[in-house]
C-alpha atoms as a PDB file:
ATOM      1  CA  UNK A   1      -3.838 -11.400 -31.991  1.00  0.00           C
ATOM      2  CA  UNK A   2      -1.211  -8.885 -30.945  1.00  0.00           C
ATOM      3  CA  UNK A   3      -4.026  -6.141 -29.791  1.00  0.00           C
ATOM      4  CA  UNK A   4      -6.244  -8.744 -28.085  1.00  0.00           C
ATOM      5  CA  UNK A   5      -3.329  -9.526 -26.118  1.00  0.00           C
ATOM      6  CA  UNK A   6      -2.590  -6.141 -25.192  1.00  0.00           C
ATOM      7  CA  UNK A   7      -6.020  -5.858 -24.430  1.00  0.00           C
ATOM      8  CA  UNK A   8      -6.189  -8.953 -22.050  1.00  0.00           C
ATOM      9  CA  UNK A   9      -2.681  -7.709 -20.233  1.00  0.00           C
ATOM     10  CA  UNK A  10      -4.078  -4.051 -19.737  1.00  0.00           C
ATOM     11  CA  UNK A  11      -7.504  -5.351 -18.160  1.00  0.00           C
ATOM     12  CA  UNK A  12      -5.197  -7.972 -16.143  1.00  0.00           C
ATOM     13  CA  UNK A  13      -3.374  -5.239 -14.873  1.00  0.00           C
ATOM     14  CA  UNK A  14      -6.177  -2.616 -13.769  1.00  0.00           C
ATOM     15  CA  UNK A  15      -8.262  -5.585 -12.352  1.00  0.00           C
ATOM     16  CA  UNK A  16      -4.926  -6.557 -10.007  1.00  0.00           C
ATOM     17  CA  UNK A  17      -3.609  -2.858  -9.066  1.00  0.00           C
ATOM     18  CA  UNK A  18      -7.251  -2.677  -7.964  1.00  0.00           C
ATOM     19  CA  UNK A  19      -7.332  -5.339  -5.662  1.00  0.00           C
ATOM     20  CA  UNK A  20      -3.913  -4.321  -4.581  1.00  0.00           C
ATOM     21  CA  UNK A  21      -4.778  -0.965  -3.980  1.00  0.00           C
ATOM     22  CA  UNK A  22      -7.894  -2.145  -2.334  1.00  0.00           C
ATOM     23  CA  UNK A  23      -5.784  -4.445  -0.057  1.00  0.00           C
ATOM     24  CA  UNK A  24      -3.200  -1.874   0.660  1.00  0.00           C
ATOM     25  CA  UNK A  25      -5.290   1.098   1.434  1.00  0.00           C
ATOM     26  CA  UNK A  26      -5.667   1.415   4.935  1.00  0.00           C
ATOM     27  CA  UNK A  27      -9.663   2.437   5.373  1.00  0.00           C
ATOM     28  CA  UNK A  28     -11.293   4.075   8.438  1.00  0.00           C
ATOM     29  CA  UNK A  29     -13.982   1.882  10.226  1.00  0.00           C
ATOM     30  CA  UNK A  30     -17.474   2.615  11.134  1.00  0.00           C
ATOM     31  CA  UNK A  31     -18.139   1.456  15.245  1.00  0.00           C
ATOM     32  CA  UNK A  32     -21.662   1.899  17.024  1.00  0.00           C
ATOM     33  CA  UNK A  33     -22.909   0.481  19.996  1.00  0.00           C
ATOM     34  CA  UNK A  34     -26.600   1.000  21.457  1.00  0.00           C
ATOM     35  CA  UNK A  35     -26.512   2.582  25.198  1.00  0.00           C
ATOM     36  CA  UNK A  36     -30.170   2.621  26.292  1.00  0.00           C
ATOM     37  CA  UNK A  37     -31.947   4.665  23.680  1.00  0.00           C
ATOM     38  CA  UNK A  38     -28.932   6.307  22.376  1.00  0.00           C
ATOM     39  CA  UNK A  39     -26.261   5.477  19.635  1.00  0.00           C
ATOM     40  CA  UNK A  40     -22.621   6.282  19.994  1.00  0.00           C
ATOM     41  CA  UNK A  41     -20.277   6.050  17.303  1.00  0.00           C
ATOM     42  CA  UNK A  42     -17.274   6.625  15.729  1.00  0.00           C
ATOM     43  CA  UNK A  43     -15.518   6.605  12.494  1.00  0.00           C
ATOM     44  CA  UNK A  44     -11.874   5.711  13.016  1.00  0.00           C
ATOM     45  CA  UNK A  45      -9.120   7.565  11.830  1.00  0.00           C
ATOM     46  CA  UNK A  46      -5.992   6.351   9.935  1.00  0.00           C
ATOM     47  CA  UNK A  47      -3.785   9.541   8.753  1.00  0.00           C
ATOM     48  CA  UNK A  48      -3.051  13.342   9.154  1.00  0.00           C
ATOM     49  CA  UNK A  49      -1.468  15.297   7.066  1.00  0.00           C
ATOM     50  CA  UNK A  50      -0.070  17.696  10.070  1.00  0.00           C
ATOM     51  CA  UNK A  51      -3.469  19.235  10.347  1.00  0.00           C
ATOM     52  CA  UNK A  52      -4.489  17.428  13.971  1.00  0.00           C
ATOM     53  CA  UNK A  53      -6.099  14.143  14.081  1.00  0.00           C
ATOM     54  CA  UNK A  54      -9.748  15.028  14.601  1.00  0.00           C
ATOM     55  CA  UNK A  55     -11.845  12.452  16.340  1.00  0.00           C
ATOM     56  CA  UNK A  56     -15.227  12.888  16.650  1.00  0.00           C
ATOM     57  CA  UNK A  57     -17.882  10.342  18.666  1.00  0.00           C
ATOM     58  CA  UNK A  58     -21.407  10.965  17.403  1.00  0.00           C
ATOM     59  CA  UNK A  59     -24.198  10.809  19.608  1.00  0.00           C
ATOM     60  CA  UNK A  60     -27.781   9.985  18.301  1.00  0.00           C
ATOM     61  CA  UNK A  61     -29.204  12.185  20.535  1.00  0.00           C
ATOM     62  CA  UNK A  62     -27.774  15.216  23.568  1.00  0.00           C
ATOM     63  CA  UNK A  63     -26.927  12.955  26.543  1.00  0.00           C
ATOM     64  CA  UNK A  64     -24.243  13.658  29.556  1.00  0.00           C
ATOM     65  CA  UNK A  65     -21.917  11.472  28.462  1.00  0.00           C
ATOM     66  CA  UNK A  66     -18.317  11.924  28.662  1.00  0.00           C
ATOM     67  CA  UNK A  67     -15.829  10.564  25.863  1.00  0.00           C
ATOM     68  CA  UNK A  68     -11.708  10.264  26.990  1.00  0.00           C
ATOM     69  CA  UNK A  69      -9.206   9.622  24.094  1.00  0.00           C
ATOM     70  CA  UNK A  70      -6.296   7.954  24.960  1.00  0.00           C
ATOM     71  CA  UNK A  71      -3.011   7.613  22.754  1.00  0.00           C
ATOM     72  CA  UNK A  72       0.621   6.902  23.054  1.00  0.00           C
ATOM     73  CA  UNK A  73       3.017   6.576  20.358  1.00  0.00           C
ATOM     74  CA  UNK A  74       3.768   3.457  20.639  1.00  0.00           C
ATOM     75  CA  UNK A  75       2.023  -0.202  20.616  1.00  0.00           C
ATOM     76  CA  UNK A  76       2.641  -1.028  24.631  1.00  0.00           C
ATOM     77  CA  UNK A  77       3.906   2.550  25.558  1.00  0.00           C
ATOM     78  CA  UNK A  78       2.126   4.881  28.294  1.00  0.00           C
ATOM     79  CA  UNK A  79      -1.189   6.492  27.366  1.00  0.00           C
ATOM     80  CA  UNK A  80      -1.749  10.209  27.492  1.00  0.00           C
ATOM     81  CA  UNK A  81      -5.147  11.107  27.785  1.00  0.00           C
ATOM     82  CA  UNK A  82      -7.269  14.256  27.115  1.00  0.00           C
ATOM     83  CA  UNK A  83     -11.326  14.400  27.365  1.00  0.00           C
ATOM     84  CA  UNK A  84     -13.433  14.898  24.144  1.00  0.00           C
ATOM     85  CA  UNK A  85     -15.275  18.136  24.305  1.00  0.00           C
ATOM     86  CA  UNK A  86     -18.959  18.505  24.189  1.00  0.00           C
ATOM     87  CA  UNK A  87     -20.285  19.917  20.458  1.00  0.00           C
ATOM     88  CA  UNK A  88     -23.776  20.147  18.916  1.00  0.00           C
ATOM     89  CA  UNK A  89     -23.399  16.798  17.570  1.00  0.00           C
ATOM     90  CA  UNK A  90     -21.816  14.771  20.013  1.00  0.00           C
ATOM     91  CA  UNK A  91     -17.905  14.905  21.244  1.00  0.00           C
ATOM     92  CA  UNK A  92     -14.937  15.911  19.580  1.00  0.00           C
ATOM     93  CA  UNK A  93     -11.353  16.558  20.193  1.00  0.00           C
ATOM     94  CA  UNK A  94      -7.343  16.923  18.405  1.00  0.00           C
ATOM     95  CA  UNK A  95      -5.060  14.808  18.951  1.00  0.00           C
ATOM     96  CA  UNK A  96      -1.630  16.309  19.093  1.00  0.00           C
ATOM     97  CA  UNK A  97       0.788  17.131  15.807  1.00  0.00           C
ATOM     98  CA  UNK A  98       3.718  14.661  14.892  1.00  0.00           C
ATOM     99  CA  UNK A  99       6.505  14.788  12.519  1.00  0.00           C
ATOM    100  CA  UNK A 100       5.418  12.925   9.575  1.00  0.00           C
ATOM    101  CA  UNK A 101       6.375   9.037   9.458  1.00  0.00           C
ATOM    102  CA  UNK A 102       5.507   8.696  13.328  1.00  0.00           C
ATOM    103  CA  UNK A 103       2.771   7.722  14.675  1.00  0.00           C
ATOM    104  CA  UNK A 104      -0.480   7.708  17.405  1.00  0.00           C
ATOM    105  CA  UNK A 105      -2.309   4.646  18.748  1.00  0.00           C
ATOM    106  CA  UNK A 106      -5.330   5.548  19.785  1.00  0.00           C
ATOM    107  CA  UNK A 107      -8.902   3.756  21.478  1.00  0.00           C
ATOM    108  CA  UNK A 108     -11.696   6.198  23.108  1.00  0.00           C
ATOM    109  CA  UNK A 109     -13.664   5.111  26.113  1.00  0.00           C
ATOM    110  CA  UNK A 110     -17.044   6.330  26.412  1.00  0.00           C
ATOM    111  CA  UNK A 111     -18.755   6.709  29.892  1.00  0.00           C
ATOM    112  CA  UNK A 112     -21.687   7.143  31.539  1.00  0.00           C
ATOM    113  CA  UNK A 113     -20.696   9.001  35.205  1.00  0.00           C
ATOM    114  CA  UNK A 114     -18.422   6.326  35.959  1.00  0.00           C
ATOM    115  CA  UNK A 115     -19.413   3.211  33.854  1.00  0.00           C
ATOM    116  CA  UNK A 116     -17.700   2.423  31.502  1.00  0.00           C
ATOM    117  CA  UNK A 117     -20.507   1.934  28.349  1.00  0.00           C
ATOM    118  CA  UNK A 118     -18.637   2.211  25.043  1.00  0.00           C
ATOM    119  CA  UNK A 119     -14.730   1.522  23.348  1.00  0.00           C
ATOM    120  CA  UNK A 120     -13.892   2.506  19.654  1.00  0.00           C
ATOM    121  CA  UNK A 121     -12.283   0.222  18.735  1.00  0.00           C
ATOM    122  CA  UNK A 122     -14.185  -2.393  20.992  1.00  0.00           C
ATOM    123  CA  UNK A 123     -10.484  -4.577  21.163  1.00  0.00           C
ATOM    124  CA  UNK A 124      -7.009  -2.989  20.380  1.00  0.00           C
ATOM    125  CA  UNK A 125      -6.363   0.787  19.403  1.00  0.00           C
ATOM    126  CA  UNK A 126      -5.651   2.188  15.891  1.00  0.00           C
ATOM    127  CA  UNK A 127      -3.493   3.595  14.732  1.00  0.00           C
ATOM    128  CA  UNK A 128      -2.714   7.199  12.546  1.00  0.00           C
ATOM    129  CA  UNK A 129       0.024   7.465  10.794  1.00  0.00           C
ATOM    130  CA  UNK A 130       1.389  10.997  10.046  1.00  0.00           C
ATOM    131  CA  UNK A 131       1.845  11.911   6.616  1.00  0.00           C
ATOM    132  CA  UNK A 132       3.745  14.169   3.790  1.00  0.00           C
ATOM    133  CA  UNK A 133       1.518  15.660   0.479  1.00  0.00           C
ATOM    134  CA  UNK A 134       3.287  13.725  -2.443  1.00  0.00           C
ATOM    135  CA  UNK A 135       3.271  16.117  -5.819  1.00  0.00           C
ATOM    136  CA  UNK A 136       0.946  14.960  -8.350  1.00  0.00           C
ATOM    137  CA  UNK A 137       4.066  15.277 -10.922  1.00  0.00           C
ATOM    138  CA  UNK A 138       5.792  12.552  -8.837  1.00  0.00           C
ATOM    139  CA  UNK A 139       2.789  10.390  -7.747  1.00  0.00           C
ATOM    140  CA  UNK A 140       1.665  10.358 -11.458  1.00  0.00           C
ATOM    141  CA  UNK A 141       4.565   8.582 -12.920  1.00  0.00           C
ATOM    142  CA  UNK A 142       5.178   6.295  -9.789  1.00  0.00           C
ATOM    143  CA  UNK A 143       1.808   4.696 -10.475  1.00  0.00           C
ATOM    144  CA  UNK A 144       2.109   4.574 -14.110  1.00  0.00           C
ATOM    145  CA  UNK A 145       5.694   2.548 -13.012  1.00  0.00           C
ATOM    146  CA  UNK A 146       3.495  -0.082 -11.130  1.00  0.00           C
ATOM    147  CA  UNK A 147       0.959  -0.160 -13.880  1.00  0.00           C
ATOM    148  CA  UNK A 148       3.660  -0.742 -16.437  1.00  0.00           C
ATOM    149  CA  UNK A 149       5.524  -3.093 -14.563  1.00  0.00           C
ATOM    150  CA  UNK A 150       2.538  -5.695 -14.725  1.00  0.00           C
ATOM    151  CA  UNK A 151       1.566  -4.630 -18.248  1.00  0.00           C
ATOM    152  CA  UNK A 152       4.542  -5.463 -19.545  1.00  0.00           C
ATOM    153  CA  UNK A 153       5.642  -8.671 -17.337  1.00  0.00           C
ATOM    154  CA  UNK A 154       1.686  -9.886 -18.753  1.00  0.00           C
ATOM    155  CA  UNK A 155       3.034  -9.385 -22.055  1.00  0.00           C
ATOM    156  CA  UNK A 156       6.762 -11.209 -21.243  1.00  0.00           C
ATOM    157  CA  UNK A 157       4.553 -14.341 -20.513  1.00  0.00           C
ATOM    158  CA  UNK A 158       2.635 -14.626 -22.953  1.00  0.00           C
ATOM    159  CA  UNK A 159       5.324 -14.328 -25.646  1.00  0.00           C
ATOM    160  CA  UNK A 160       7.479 -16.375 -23.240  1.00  0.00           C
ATOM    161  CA  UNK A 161       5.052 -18.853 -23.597  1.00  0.00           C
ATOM    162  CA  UNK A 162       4.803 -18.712 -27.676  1.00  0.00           C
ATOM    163  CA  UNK A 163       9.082 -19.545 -27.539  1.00  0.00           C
ATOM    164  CA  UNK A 164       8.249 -22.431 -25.637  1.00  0.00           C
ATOM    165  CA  UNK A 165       6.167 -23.698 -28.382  1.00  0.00           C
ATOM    166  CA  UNK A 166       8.343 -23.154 -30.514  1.00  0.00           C
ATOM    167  CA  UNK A 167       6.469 -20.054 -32.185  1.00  0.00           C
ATOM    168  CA  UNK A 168       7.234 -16.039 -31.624  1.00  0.00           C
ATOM    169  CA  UNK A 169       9.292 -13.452 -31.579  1.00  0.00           C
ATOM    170  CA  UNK A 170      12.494 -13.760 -29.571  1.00  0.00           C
ATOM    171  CA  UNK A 171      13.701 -10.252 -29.950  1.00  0.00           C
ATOM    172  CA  UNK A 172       9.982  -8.700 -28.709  1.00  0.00           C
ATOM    173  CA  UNK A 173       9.959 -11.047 -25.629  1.00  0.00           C
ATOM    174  CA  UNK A 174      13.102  -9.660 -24.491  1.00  0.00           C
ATOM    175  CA  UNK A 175      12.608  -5.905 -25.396  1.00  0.00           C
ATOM    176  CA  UNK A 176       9.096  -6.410 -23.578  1.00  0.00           C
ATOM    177  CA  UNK A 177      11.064  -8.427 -20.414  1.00  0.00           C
ATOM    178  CA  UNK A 178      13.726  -5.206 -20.886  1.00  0.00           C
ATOM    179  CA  UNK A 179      10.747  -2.588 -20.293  1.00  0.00           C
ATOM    180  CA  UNK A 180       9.804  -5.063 -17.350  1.00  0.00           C
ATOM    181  CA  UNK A 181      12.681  -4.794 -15.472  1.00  0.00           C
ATOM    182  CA  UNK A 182      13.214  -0.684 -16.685  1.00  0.00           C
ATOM    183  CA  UNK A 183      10.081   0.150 -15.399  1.00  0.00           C
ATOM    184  CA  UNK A 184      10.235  -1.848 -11.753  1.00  0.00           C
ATOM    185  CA  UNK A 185      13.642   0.346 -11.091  1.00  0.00           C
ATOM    186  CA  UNK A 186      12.151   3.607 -12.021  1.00  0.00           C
ATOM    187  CA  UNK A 187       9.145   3.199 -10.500  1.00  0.00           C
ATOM    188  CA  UNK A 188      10.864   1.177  -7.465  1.00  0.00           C
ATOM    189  CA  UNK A 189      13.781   3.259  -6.601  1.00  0.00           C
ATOM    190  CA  UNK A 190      14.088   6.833  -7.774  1.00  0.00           C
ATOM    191  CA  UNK A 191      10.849   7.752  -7.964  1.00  0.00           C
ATOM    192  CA  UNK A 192       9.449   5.195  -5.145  1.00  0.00           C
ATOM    193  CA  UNK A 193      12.327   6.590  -3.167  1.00  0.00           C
ATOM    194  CA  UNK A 194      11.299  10.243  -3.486  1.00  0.00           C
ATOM    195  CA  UNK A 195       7.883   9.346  -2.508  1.00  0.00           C
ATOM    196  CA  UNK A 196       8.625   7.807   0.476  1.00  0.00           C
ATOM    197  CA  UNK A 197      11.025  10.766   1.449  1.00  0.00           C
ATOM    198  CA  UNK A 198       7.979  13.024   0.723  1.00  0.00           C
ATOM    199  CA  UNK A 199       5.265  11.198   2.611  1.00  0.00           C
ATOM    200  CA  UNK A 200       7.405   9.946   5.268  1.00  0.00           C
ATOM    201  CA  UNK A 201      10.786  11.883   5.710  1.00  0.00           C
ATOM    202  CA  UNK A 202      12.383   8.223   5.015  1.00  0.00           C
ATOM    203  CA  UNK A 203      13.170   7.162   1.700  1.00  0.00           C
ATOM    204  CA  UNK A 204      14.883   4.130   1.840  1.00  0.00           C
ATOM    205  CA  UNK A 205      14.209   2.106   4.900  1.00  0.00           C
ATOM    206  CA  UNK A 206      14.431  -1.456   3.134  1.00  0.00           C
ATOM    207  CA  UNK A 207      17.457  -3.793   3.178  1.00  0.00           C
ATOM    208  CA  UNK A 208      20.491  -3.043   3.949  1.00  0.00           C
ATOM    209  CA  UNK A 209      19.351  -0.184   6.437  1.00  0.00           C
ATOM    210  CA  UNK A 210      15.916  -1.954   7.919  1.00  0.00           C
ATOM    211  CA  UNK A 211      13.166  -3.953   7.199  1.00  0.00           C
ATOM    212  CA  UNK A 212       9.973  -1.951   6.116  1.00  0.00           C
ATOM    213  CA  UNK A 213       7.902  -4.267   3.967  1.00  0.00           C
ATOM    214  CA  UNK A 214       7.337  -1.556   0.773  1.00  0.00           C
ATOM    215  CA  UNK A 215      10.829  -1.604   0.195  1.00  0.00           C
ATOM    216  CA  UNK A 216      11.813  -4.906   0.737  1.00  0.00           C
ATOM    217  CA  UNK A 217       9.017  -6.089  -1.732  1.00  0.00           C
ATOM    218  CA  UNK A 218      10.197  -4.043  -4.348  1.00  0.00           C
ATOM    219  CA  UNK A 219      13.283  -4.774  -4.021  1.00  0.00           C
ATOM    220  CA  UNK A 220      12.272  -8.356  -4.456  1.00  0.00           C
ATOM    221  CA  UNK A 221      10.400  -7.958  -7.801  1.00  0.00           C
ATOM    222  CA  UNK A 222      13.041  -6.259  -9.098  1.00  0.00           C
ATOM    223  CA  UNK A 223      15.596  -8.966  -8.159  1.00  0.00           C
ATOM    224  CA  UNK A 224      13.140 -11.564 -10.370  1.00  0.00           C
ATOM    225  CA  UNK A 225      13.208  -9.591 -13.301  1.00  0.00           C
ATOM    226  CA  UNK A 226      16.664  -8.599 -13.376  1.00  0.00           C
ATOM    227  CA  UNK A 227      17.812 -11.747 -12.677  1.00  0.00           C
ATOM    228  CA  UNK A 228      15.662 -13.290 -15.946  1.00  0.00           C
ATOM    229  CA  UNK A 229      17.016  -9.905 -17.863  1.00  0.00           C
ATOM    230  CA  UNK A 230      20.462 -11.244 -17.086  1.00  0.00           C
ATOM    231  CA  UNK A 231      19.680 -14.948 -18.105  1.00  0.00           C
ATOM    232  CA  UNK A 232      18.397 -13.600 -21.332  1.00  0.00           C
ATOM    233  CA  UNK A 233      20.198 -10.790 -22.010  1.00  0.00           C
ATOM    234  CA  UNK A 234      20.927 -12.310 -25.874  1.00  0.00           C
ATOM    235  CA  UNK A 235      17.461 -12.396 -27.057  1.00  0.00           C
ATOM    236  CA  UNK A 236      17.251  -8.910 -26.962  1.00  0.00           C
ATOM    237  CA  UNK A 237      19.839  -9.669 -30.326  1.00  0.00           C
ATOM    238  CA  UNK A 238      17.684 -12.530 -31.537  1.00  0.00           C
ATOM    239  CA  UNK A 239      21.002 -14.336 -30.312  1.00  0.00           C
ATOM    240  CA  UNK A 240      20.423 -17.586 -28.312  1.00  0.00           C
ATOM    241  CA  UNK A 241      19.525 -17.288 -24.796  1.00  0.00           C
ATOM    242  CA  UNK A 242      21.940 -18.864 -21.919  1.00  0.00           C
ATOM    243  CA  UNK A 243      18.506 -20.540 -20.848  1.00  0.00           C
ATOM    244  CA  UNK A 244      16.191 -22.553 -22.628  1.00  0.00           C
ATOM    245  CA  UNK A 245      13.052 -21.293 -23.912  1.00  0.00           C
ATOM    246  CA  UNK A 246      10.934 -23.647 -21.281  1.00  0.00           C
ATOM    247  CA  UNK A 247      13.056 -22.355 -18.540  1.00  0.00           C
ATOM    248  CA  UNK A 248      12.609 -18.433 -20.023  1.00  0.00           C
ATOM    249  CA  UNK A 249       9.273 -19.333 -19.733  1.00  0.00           C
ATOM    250  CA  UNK A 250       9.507 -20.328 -15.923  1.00  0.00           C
ATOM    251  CA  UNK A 251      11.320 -17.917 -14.774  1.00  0.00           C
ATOM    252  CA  UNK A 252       9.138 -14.930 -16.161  1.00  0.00           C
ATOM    253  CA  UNK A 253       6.350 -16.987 -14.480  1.00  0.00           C
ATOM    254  CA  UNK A 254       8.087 -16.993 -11.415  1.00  0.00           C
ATOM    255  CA  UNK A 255       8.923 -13.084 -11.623  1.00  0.00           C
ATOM    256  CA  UNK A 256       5.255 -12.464 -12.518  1.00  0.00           C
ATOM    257  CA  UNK A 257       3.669 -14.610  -9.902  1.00  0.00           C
ATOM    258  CA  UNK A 258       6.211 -12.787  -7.572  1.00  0.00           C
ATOM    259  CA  UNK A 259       5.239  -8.815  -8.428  1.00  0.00           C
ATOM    260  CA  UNK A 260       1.880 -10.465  -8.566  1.00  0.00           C
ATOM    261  CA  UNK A 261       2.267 -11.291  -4.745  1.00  0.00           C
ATOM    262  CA  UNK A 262       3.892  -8.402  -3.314  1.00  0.00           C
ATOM    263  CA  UNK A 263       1.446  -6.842  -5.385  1.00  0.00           C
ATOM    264  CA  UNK A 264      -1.375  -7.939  -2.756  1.00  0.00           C
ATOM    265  CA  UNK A 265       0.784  -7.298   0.320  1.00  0.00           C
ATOM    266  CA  UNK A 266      -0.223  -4.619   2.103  1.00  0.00           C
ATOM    267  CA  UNK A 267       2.268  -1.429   2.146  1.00  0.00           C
ATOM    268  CA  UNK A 268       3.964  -0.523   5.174  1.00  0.00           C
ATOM    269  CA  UNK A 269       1.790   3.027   5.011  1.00  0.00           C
END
């Protein structure tokens, strides 16, 4: 029964990173729009790694047509502007360098002599955000962090749930709950942190110093399951618990369901 459950949390847990990742992962769009006998399009772009954005607008045939970029780096700032040059394949262009962490909003218009025939995308811009290479010996274990932190809090429930009936291990629900809360600080904040600082020359920009969403959430998980580690710090003894076993079993439900949700929120990347 033990294995089978270990089973069931491990497929639980790649099934939900993978619609998390899915979620979070920011993935360029295909556009194209028919203009006579010709098809434009573009494939938008969503980071740089300090290499130059390249945008490219693909024509389905040579035409005259003349492709503008513009980007600012800001939502509501001034535009600058450059025109896409003419290649064997359609139009293409760079968009400037920036530090990583910042970034450019971007739309292209599309024009034939001086109307106006194509926008990518057809309503808003999008945006590329500049990025930092993050060392496989540091990305590695930060994922294996988020893949442990579910793995384990699976496991926390289930044997939470066995106390409530009155059946289990005490001791093993709290060493698994332990390696819960273990794993959502190293993966969280020291490593998470260095990350961050990699990728985006900021590595903690959650409360108290600002708001970004990544941070915040994971400093919210963590909060559930150190808060439950706290409640039921005795188990981990086989003492009694300061909580009852039906509340132990609510509040690692709650902490689950919570990493569960920020889970699916998209990062601020």
């Amino acid at each position: 029964m033990r294995f089978v459950r270990y089973g069931i949390a491990l497929i639980l847990t790649i099934v939900l990173l993978g619609l998390a990742r899915r979620i979070s992962t920011r993935h360029p769009t295909d556009f194209s729009q028919a203009v006579g006998d010709i098809i434009i399009s573009h494939t938008t772009v969503t980071e740089d790694f300090g290499d130059g954005p390249a945008l490219d607008v693909m024509l389905s045939k040579p035409d005259s047509l003349l492709a503008i970029v513009y980007y600012s780096n800001g939502e509501g700032s001034p535009y600058s502007f450059d025109t896409l040059a003419v290649t064997n394949y359609g139009l293409s262009g760079n968009l400037p360098v920036l530090p990583k962490g910042k970034r450019w909003y971007y739309h292209i218009a599309v024009f034939d002599k001086d109307q106006l025939v194509a926008e990518f995308p057809p309503e808003g811009d999008q945006f590329i955000k500049f990025k930092g290479h993050v060392p496989a010996y540091i990305l590695i274990p930060h994922i294996f962090c988020m893949l442990a932190i579910v793995f384990f809090g699976f496991l926390t429930v289930f044997s939470a749930f066995d106390l409530s009936r009155g059946k289990g291990d005490l001791k093993k629900s709290a060493r698994y709950l332990l390696w819960t809360a273990i794993f959502a600080f190293v993966g969280g904040f020291p490593l998470g942190y260095y990350v961050a600082y990699l990728a985006f020359g900021v590595g903690w920009g959650g409360i108290p110093f600002g708001w970004d969403i990544t941070d915040n959430k994971t400093l919210l998980l963590f909060a559930f399951w150190l808060a439950t580690l706290i409640l039921a710090r005795k188990g981990l003894k086989g003492e009694t618990m300061a909580i009852s076993e039906g509340a132990y079993l609510t509040l690692t439900a709650v902490s689950l369901a919570v990493t569960i949700i920020t889970f699916m929120i998209p990062h601020s990347i």
